[in-house]
N, C-alpha and C. Protein backbone atom coordinates (compact mmCIF):
# COMPACT_ATOMS: atom_id res chain seq x y z
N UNK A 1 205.27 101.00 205.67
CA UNK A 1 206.62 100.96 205.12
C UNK A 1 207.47 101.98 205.86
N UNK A 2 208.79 101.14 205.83
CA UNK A 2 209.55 102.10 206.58
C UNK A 2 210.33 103.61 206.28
N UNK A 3 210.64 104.63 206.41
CA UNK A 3 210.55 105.98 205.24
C UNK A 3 211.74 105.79 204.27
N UNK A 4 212.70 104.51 205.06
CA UNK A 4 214.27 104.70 203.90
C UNK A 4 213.65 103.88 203.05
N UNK A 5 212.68 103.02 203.26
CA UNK A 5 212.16 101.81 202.11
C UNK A 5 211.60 102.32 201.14
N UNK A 6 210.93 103.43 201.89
CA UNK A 6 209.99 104.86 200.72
C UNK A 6 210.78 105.24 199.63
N UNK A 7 212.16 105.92 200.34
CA UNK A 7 213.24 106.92 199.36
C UNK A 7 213.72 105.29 198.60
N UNK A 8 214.43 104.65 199.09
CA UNK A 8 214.60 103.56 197.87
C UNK A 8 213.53 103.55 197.01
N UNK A 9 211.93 102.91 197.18
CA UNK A 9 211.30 102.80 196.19
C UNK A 9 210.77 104.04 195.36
N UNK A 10 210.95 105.04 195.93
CA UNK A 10 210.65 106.47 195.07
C UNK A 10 212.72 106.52 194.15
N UNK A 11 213.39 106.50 194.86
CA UNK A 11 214.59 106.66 194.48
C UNK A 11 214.54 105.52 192.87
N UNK A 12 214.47 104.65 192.98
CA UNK A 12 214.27 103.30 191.91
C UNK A 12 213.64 103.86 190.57
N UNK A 13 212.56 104.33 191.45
CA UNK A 13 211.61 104.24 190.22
C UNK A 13 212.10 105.82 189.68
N UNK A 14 212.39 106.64 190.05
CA UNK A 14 213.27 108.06 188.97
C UNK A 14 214.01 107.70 188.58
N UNK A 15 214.97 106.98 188.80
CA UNK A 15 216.76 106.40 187.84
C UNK A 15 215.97 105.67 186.93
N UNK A 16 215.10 105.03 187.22
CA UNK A 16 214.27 104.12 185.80
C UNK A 16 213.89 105.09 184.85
N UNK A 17 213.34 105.91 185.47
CA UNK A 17 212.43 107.07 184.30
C UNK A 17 213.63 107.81 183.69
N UNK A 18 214.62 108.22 184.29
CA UNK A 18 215.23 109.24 184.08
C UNK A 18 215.85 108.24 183.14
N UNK A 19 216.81 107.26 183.06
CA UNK A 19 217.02 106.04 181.42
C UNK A 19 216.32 106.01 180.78
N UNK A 20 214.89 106.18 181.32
CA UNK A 20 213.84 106.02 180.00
C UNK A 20 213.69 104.39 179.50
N UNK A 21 213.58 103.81 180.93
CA UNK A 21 213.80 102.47 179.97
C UNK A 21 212.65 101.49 180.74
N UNK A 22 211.80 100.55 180.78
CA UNK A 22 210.69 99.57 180.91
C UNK A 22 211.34 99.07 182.50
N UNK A 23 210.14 98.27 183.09
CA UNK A 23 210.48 97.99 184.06
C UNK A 23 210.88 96.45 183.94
N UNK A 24 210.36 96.29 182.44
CA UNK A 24 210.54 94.74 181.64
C UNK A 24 212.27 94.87 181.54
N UNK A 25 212.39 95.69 180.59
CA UNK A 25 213.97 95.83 180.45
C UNK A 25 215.10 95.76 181.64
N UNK A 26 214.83 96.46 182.81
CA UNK A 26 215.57 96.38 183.54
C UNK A 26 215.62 95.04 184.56
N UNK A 27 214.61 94.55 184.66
CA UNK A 27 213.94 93.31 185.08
C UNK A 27 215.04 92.02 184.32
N UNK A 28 214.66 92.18 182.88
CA UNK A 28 215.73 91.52 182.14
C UNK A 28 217.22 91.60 182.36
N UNK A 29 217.65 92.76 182.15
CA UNK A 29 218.95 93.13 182.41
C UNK A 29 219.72 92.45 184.10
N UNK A 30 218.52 92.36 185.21
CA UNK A 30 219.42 91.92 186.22
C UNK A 30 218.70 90.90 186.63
N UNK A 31 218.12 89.85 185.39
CA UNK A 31 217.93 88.57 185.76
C UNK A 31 216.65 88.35 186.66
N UNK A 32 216.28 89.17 187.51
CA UNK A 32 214.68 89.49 188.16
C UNK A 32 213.51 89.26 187.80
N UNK A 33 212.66 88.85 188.19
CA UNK A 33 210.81 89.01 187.91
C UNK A 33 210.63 90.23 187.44
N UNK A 34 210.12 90.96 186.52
CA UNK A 34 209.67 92.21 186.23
C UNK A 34 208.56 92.27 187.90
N UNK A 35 207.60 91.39 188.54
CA UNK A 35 207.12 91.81 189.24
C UNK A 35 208.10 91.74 190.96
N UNK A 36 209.09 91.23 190.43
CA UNK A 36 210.25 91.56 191.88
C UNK A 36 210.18 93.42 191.44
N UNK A 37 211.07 93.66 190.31
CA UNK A 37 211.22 95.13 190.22
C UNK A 37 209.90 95.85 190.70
N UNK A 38 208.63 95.54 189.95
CA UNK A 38 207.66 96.81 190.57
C UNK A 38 207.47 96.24 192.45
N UNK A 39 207.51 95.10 193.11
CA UNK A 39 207.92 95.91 194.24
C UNK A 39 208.54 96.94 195.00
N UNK A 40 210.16 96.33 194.36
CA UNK A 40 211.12 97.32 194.56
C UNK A 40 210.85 98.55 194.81
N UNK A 41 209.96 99.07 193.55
CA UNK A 41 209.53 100.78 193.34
C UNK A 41 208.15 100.82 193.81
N UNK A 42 207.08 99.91 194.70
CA UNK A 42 206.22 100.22 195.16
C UNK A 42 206.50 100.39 196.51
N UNK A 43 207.43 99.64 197.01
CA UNK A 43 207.86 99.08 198.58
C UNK A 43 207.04 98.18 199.19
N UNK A 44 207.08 97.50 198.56
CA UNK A 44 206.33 96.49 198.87
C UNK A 44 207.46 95.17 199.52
N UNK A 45 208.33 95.28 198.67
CA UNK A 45 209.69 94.11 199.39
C UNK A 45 210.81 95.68 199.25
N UNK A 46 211.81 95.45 200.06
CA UNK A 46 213.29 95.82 200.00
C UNK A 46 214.66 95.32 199.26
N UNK A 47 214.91 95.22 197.94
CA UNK A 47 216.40 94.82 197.69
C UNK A 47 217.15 94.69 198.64
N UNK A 48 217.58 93.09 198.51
CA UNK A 48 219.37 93.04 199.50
C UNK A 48 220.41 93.39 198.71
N UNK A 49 221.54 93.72 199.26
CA UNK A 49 222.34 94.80 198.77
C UNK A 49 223.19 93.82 197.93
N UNK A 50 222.90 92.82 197.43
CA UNK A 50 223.72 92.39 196.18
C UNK A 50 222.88 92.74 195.12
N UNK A 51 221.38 92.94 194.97
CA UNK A 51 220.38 93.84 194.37
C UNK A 51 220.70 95.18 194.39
N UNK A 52 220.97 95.85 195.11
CA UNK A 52 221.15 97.05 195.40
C UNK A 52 222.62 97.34 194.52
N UNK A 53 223.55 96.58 194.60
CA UNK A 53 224.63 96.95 193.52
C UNK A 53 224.48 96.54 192.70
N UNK A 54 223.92 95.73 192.29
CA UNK A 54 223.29 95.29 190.35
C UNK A 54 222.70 96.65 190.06
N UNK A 55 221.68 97.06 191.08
CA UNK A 55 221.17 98.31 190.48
C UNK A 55 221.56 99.50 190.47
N UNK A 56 222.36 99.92 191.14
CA UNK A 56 223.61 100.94 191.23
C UNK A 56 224.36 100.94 189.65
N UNK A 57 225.24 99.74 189.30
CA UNK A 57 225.71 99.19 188.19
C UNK A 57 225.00 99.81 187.36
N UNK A 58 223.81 98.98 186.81
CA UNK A 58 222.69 99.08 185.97
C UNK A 58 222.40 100.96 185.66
N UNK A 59 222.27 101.50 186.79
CA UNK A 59 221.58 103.27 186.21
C UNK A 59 222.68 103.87 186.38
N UNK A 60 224.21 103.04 186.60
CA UNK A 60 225.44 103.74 186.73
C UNK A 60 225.73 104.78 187.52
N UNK A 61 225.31 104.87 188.74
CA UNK A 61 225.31 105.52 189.53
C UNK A 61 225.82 104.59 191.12
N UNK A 62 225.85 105.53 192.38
CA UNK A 62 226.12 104.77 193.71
C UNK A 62 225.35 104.22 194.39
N UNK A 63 225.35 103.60 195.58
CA UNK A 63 223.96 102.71 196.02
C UNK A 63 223.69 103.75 197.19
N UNK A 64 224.24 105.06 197.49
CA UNK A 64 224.15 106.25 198.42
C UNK A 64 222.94 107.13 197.43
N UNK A 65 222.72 107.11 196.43
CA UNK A 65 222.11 107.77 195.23
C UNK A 65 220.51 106.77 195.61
N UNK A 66 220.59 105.74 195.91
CA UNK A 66 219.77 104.71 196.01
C UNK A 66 218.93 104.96 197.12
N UNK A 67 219.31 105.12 198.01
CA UNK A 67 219.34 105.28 199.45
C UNK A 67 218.78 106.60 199.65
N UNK A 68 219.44 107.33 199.36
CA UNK A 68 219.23 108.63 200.14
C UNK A 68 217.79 109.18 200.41
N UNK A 69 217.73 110.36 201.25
CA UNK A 69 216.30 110.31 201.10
C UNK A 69 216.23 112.16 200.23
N UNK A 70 217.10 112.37 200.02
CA UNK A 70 217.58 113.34 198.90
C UNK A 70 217.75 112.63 197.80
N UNK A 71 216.94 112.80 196.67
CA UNK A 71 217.67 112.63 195.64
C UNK A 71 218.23 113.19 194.66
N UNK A 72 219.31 113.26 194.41
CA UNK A 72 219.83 113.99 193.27
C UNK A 72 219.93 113.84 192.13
């Protein structure tokens, strides 16, 4: 995996924890496979960036927050 694919799927999966909310729930919320999402946060696939702003939306935050390999 490639290292920005890393910080996305490490990035994903803290905005999840940090809501405190299922990977079912959020899965639901943007219409997804619950097992599309645990790629997402394994890196196993990459979100295209109309994914990438559902999920931005969703933990209410930017898709630079998503990305980065800082996270804040």
């Amino acid at each position: 995996m490639h290292e920005s694919g890393f910080n996305i799927a490490k990035n994903l999966k803290l905005l999840r924890r940090e809501k405190n909310v299922t990977q079912k729930e959020v899965a639901q919320n943007l219409n997804i496979d619950v097992t599309t999402l645990s790629h997402y946060e394994t890196g196993i696939r990459m979100p295209d960036i109309d994914t990438l702003i559902a999920l931005a939306r969703y933990y209410d935050t930017d898709i630079n927050r998503i990305i980065s390999s800082e996270f804040h």
